[in-house]
Protein backbone atom coordinates (compact mmCIF):
# COMPACT_ATOMS: atom_id res chain seq x y z
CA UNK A 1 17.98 18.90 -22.63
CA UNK A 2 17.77 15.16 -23.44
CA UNK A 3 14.92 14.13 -25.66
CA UNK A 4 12.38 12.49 -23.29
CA UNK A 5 12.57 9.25 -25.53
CA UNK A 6 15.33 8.90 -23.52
CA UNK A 7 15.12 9.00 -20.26
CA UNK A 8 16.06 6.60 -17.80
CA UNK A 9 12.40 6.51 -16.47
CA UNK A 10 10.24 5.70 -18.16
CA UNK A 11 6.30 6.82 -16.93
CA UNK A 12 4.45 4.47 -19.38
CA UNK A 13 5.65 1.34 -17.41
CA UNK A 14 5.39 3.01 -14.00
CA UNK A 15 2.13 3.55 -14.98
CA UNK A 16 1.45 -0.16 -15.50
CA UNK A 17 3.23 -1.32 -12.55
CA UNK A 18 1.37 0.86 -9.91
CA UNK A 19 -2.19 -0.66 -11.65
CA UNK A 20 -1.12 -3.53 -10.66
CA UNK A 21 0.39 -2.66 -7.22
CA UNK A 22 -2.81 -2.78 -4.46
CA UNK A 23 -3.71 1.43 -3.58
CA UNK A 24 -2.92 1.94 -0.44
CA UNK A 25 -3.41 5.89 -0.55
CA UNK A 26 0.64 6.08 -0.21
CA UNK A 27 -0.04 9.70 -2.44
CA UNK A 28 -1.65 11.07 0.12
CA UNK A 29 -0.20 12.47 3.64
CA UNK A 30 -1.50 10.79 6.67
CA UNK A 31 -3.37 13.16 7.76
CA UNK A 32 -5.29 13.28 4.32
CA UNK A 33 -5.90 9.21 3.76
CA UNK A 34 -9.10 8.47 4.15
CA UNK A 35 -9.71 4.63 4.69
CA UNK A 36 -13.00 4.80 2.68
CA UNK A 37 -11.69 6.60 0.22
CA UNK A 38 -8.78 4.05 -0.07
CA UNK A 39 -10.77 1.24 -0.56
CA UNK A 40 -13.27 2.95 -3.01
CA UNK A 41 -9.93 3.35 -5.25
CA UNK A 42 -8.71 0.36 -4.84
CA UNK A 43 -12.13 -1.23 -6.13
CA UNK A 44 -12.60 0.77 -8.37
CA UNK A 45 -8.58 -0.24 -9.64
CA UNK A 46 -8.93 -4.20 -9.30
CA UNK A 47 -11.97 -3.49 -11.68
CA UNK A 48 -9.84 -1.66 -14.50
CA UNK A 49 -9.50 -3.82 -17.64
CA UNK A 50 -6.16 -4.56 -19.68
CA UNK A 51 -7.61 -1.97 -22.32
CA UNK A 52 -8.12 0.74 -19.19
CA UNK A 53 -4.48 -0.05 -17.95
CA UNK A 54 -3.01 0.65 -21.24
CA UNK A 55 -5.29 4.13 -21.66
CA UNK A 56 -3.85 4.97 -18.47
CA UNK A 57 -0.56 4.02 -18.72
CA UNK A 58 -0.41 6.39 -21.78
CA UNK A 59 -2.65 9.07 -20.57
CA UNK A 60 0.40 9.43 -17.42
CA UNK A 61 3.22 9.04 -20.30
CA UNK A 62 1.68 11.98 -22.51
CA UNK A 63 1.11 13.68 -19.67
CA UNK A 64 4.86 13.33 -17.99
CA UNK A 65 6.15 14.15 -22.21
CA UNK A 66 4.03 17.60 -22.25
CA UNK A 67 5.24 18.26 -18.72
CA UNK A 68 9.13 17.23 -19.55
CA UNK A 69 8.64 19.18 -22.75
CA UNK A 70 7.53 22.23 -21.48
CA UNK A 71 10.33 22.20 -18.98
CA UNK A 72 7.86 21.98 -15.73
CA UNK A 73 9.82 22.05 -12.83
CA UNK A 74 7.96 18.83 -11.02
CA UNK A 75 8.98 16.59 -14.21
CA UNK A 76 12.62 18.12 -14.84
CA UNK A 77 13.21 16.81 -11.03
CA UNK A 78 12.19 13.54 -11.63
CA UNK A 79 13.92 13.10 -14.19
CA UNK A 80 17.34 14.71 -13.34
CA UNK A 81 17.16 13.05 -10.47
CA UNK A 82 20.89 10.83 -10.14
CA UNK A 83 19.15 9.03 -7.42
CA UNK A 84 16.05 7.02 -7.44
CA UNK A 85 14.26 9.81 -5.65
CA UNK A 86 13.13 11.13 -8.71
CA UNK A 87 11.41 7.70 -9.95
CA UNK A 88 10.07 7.08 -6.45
CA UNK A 89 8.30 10.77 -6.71
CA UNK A 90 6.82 10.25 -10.13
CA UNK A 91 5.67 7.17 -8.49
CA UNK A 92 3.79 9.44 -6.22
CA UNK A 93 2.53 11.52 -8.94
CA UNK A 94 1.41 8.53 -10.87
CA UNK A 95 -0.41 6.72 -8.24
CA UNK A 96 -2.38 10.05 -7.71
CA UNK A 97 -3.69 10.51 -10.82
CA UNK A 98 -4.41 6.54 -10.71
CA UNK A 99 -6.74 7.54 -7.59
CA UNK A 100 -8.72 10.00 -9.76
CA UNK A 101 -8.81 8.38 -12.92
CA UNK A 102 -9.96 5.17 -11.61
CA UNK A 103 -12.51 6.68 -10.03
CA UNK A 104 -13.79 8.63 -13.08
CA UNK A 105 -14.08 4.98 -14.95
CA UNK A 106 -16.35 3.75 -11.84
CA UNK A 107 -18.01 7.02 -10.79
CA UNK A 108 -20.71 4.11 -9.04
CA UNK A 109 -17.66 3.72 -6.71
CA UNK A 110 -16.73 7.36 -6.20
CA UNK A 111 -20.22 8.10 -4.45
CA UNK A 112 -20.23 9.52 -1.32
CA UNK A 113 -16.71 10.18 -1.08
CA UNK A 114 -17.55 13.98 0.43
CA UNK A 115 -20.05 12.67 2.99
């Protein structure tokens, strides 16, 4: 197996680019997006800090390592991928554990999301 060092993708600066990219609940099927939720998210993302971006970013690279690592099977695809359909899906991934995470930093944001 390659060493994850080198990869083609790289999750640490897919992890920057989608906190900069406006959430638009793309991780979630239609039937699951919630418009409230959305935009609680996406607050909650325009409010991160350079410092929150980067504690992200590596938070979704040592994540994606462990998972490569350990040889789980939603990493491996990504990442054997010889298309870009494996970057677009860790895209997916990333942008949902953006949703959560963001929402843990501004839990004043995240209230009322089960109403």
């Amino acid at each position: 197996m390659k060493p994850y060092d080198e990869l083609a993708i790289v999750p640490y600066q897919i992890a920057q680019t989608v906190c900069g990219e406006p959430y638009t609940g793309q991780d979630l099927s239609p039937a699951r997006r919630d418009a409230r939720q959305v935009a609680k998210v996406e607050a909650a993302r325009q409010q991160m800090t350079a410092e929150q971006v980067a504690t992200f970013a590596s938070f979704a690279d040592e994540r994606c390592r462990v998972a490569y690592e350990r040889g789980a099977d939603w990493m491996l695809k990504c990442a054997r991928s010889r298309s870009n359909r494996g970057r677009d899906q860790l895209y997916v991934y990333i942008r949902h554990w953006l949703a959560g995470s963001t929402l843990r930093l501004h839990p004043a944001l995240a209230g009322g999301l089960s109403d």
